[in-house]
PDB file of N, CA and C in Angstrom:
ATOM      1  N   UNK A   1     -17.690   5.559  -1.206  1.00  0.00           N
ATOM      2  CA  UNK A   1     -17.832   4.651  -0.093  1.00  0.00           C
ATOM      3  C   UNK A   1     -16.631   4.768   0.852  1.00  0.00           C
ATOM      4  N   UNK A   2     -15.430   5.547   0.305  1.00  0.00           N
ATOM      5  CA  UNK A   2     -14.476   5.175   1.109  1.00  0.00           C
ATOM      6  C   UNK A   2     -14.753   6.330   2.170  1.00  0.00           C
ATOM      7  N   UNK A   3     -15.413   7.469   1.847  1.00  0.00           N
ATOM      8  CA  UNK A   3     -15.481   8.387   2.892  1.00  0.00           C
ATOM      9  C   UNK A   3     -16.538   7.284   4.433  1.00  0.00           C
ATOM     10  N   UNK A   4     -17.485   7.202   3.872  1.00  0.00           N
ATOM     11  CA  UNK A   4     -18.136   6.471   4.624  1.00  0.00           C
ATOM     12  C   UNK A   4     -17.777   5.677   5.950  1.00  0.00           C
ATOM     13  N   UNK A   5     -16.696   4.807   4.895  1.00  0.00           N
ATOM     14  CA  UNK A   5     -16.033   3.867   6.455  1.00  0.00           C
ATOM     15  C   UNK A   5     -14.782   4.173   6.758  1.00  0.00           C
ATOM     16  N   UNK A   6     -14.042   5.940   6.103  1.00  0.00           N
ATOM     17  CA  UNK A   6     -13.119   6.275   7.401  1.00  0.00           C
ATOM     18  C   UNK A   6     -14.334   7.290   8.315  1.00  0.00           C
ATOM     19  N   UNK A   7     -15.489   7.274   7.994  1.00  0.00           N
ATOM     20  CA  UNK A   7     -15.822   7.761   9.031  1.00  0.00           C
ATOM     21  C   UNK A   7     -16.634   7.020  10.566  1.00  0.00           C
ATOM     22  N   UNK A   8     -16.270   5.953   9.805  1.00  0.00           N
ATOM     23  CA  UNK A   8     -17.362   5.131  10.476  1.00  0.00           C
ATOM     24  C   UNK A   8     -15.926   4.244  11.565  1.00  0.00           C
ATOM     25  N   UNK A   9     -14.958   4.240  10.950  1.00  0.00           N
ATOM     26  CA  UNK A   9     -13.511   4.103  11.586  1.00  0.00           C
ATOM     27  C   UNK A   9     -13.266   4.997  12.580  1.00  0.00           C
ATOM     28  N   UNK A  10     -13.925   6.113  12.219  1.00  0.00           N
ATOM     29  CA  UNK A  10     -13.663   7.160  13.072  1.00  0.00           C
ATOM     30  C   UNK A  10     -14.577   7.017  14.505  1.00  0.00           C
ATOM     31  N   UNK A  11     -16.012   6.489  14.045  1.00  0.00           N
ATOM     32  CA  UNK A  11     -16.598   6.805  14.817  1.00  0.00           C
ATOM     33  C   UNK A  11     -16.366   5.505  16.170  1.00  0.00           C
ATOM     34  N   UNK A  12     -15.621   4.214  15.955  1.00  0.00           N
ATOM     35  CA  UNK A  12     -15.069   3.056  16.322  1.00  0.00           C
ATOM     36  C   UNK A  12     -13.980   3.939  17.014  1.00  0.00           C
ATOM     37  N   UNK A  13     -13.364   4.491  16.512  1.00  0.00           N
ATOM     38  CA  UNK A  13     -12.037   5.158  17.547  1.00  0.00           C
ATOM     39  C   UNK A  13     -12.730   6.081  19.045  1.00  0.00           C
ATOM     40  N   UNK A  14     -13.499   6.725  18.831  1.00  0.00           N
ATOM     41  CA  UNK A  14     -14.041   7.831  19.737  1.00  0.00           C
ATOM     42  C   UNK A  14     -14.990   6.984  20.813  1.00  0.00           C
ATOM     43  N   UNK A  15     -15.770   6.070  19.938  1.00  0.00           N
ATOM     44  CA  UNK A  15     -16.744   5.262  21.259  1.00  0.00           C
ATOM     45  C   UNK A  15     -15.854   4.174  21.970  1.00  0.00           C
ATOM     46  N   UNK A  16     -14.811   3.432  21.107  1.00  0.00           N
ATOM     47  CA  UNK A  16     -13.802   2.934  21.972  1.00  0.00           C
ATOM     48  C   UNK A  16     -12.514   3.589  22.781  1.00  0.00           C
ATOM     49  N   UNK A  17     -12.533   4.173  22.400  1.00  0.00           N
ATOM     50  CA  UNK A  17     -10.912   5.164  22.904  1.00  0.00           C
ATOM     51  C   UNK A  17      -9.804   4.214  22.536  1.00  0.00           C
ATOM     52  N   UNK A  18      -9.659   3.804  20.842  1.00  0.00           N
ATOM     53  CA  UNK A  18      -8.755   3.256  20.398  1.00  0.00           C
ATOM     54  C   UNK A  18      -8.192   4.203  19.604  1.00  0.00           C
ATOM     55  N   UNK A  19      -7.320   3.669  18.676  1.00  0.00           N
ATOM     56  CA  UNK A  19      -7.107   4.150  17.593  1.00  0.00           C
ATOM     57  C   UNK A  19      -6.284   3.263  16.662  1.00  0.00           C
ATOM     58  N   UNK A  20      -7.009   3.296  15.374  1.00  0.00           N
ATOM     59  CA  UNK A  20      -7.237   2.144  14.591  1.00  0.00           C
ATOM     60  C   UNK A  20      -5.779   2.502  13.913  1.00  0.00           C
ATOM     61  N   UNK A  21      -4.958   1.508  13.730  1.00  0.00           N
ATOM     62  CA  UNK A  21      -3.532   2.176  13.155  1.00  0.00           C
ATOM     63  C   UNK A  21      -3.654   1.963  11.647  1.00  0.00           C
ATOM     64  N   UNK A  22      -4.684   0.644  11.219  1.00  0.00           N
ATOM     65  CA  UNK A  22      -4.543  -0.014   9.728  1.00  0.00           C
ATOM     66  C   UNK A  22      -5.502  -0.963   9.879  1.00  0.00           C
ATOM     67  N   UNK A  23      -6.605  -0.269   8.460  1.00  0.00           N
ATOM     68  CA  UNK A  23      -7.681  -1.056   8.316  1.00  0.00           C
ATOM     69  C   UNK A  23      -7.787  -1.626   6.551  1.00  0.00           C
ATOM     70  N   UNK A  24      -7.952  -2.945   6.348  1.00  0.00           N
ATOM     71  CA  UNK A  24      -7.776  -3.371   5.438  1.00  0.00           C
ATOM     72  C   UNK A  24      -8.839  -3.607   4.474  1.00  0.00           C
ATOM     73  N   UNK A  25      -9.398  -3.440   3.722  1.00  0.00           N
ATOM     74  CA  UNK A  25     -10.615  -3.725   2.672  1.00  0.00           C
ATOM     75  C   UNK A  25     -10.969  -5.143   2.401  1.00  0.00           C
ATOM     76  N   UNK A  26     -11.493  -6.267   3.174  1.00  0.00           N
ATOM     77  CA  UNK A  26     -11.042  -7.960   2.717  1.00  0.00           C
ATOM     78  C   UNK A  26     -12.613  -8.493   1.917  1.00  0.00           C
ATOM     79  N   UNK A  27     -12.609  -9.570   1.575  1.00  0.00           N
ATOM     80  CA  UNK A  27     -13.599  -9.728   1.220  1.00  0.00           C
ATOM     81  C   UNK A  27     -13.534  -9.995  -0.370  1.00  0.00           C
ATOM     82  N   UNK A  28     -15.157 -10.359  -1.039  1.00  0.00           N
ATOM     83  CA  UNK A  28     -14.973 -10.246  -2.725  1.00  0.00           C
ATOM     84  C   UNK A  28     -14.905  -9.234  -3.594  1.00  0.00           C
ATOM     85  N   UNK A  29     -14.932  -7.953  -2.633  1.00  0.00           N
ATOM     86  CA  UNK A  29     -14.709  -7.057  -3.184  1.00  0.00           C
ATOM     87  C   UNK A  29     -13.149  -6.730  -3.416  1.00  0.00           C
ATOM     88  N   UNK A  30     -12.190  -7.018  -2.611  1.00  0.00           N
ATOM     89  CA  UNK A  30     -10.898  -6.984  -2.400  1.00  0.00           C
ATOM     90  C   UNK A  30     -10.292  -7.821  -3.338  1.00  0.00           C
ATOM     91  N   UNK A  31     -11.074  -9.310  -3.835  1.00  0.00           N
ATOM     92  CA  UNK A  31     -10.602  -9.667  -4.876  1.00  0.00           C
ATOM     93  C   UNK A  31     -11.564  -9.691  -6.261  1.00  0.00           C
ATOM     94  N   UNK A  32     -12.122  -9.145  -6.354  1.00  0.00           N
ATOM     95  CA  UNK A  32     -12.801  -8.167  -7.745  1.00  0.00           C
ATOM     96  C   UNK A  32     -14.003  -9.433  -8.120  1.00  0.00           C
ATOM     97  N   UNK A  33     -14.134  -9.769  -6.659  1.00  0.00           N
ATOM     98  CA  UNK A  33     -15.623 -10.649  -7.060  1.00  0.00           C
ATOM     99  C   UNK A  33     -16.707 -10.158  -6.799  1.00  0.00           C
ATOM    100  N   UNK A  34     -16.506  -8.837  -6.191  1.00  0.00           N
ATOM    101  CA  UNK A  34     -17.986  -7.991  -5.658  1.00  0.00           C
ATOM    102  C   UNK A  34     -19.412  -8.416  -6.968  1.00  0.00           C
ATOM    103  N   UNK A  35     -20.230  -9.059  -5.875  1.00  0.00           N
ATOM    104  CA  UNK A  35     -21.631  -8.442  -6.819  1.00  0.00           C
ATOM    105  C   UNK A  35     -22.439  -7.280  -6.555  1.00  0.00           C
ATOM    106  N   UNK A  36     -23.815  -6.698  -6.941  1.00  0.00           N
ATOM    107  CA  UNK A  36     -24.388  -5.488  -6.914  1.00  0.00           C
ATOM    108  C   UNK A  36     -24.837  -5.450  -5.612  1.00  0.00           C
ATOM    109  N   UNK A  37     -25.077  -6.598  -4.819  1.00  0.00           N
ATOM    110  CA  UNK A  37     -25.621  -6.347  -3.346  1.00  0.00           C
ATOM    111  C   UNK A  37     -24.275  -6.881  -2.497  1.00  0.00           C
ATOM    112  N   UNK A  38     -23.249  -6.891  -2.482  1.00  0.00           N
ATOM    113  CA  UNK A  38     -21.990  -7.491  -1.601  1.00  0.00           C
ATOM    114  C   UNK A  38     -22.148  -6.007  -0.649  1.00  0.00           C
ATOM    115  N   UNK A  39     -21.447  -6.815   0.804  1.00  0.00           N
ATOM    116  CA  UNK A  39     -21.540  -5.794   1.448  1.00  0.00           C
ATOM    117  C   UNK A  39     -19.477  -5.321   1.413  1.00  0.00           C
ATOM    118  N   UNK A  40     -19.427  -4.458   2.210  1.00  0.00           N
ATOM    119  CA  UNK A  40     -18.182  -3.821   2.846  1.00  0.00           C
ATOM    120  C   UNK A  40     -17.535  -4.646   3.621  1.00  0.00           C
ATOM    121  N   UNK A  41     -16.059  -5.582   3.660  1.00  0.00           N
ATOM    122  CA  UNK A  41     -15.583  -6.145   4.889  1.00  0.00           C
ATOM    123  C   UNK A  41     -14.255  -4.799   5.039  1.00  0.00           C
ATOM    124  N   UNK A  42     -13.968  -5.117   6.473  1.00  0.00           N
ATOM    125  CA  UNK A  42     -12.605  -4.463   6.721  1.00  0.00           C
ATOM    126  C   UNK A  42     -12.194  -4.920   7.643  1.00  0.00           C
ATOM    127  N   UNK A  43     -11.032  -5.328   7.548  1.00  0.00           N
ATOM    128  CA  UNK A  43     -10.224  -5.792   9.009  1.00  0.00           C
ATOM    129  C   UNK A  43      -9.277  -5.294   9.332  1.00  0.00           C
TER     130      UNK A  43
END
């Protein structure tokens, strides 16, 4: 999954003309509450 959303980071840099310096994983997954359908946060 992690390929996924640096690419999807990537694709946020090119349609914005940013560039993302630091993206963070937040959410229940970040604190090991993920269930089988939780989605992806990142901030």
């Amino acid at each position: 999954m992690e390929r996924q959303i640096q690419k999807e980071l990537r694709k946020i840099e090119e349609k914005e003309g940013v560039r993302i310096l630091f993206a963070v994983e937040s959410g229940s997954r970040a604190w090991g509450f993920a269930s089988p359908d939780s989605d992806y946060d990142v901030r």
